[in-house]
Protein backbone atom coordinates (compact mmCIF):
# COMPACT_ATOMS: atom_id res chain seq x y z
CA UNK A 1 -8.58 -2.71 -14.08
CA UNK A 2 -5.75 -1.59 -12.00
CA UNK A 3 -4.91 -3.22 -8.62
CA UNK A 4 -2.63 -1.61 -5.87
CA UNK A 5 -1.93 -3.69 -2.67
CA UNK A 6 -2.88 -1.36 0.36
CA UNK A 7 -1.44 -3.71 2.90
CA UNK A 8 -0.72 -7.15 3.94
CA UNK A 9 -1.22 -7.93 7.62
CA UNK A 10 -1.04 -11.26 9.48
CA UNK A 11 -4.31 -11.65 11.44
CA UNK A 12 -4.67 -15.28 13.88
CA UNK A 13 -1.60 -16.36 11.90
CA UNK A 14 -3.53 -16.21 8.19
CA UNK A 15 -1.88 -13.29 5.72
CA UNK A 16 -4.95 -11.25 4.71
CA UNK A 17 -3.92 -8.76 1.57
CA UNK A 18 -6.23 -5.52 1.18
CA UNK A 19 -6.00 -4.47 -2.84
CA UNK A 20 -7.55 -1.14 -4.47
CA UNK A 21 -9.21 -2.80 -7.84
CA UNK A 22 -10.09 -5.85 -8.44
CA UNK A 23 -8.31 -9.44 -10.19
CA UNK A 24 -10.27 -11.31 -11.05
CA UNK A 25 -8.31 -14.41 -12.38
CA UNK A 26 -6.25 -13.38 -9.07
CA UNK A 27 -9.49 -14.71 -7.75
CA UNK A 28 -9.53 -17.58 -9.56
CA UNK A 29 -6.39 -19.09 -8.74
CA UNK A 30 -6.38 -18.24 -5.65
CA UNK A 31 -6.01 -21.08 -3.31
CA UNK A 32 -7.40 -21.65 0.89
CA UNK A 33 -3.69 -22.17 2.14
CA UNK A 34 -2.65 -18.42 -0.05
CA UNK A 35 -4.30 -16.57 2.96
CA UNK A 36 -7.02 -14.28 2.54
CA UNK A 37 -7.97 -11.26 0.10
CA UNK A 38 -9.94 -8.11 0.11
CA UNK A 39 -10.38 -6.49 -2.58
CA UNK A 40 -11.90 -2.87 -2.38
CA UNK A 41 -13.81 -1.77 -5.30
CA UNK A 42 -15.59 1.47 -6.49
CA UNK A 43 -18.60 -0.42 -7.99
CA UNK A 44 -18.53 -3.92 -8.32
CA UNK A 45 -20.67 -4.26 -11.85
CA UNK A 46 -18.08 -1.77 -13.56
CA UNK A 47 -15.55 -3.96 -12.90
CA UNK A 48 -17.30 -6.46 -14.24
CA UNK A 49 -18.34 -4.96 -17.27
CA UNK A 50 -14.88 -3.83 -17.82
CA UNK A 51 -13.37 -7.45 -17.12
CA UNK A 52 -16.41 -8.30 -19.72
CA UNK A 53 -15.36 -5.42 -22.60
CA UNK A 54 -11.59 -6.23 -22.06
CA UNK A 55 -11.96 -10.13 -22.52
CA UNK A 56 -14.61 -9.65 -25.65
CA UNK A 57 -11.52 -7.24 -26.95
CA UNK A 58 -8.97 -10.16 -26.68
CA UNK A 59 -11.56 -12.51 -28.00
CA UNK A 60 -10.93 -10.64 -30.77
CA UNK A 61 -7.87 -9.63 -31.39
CA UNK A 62 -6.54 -13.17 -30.03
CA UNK A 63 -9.13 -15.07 -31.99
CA UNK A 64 -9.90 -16.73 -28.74
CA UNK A 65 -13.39 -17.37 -27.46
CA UNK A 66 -15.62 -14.98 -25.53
CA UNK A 67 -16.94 -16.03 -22.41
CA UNK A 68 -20.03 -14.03 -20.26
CA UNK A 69 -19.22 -13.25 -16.50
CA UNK A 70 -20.34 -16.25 -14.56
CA UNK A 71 -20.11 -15.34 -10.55
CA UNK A 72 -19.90 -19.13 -9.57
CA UNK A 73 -16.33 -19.73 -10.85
CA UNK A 74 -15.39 -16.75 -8.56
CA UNK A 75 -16.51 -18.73 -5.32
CA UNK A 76 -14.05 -19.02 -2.53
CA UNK A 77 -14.43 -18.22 1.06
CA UNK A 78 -11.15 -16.66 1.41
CA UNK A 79 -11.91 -13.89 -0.80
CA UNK A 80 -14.30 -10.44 -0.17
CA UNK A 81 -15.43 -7.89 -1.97
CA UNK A 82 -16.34 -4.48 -0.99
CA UNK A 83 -17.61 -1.73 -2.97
CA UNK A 84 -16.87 1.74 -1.68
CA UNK A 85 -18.68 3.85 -3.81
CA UNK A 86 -15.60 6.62 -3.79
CA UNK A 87 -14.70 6.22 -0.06
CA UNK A 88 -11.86 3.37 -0.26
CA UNK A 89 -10.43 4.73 3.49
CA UNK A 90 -13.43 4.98 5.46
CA UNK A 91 -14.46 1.26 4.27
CA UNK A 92 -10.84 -0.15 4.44
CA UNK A 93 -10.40 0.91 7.96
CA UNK A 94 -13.78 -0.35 9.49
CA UNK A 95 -12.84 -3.41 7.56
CA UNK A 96 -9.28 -3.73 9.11
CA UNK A 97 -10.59 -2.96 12.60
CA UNK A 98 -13.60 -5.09 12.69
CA UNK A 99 -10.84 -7.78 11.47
CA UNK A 100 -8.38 -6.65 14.07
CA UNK A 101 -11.18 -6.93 16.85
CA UNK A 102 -11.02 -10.21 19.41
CA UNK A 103 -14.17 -12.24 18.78
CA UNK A 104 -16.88 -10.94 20.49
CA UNK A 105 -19.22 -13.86 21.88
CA UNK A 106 -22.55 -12.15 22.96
CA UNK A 107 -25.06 -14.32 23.94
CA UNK A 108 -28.65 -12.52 24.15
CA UNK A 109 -29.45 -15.43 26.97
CA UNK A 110 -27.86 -16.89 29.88
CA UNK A 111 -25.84 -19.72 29.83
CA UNK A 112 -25.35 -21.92 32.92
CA UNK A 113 -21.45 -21.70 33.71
CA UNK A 114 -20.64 -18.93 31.42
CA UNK A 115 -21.54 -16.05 33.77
């Protein structure tokens, strides 16, 4: 499980880090105030498999005990995930635009004082 930062970019005064790969006790310990992070993944139930295999392989050799993947220790609202399926640019630049972009407020009705 190899991670590679692809850039770190200040966006409405909040770092935002883009990473190739995945960490997930990065994720873990990551705190609200650390900013936020993207991670960009080829396919999001490899990694976890592998992040499964490789701590069922220190079980081992540590003697330590095994635990199973459990997605709600990974919460946090200042963390994505994106799976890219082989195209890491394409989906890392949309990404970094759409970020980039001034909020758009659309409203599909008129509102008195807002025309």
């Amino acid at each position: 499980m190899d991670l590679t930062l692809i850039e770190k970019i200040c966006i409405s005064g909040t770092d935002t880090y883009f990473y190739d790969g995945i960490d997930f006790d990065m994720i873990r310990d990551h705190k609200e105030e650390d900013g936020f992070l993207i991670f960009f993944v080829d396919s999001y139930v490899s990694e976890i498999k592998g992040w499964e295999r490789e701590n069922r392989l220190n079980s081992i050799l540590e003697g330590t005990d095994f635990e199973d993947f459990e997605s709600e220790r990974y919460q946090n609202n200042h963390i994505a995930i994106y799976q890219t399926s082989g195209n890491l640019t394409p989906v890392y630049e949309a990404i970094k635009k759409k970020l980039l972009e001034p909020p758009n407020h659309v409203f599909p009705f008129k509102i008195k004082g807002l025309e």
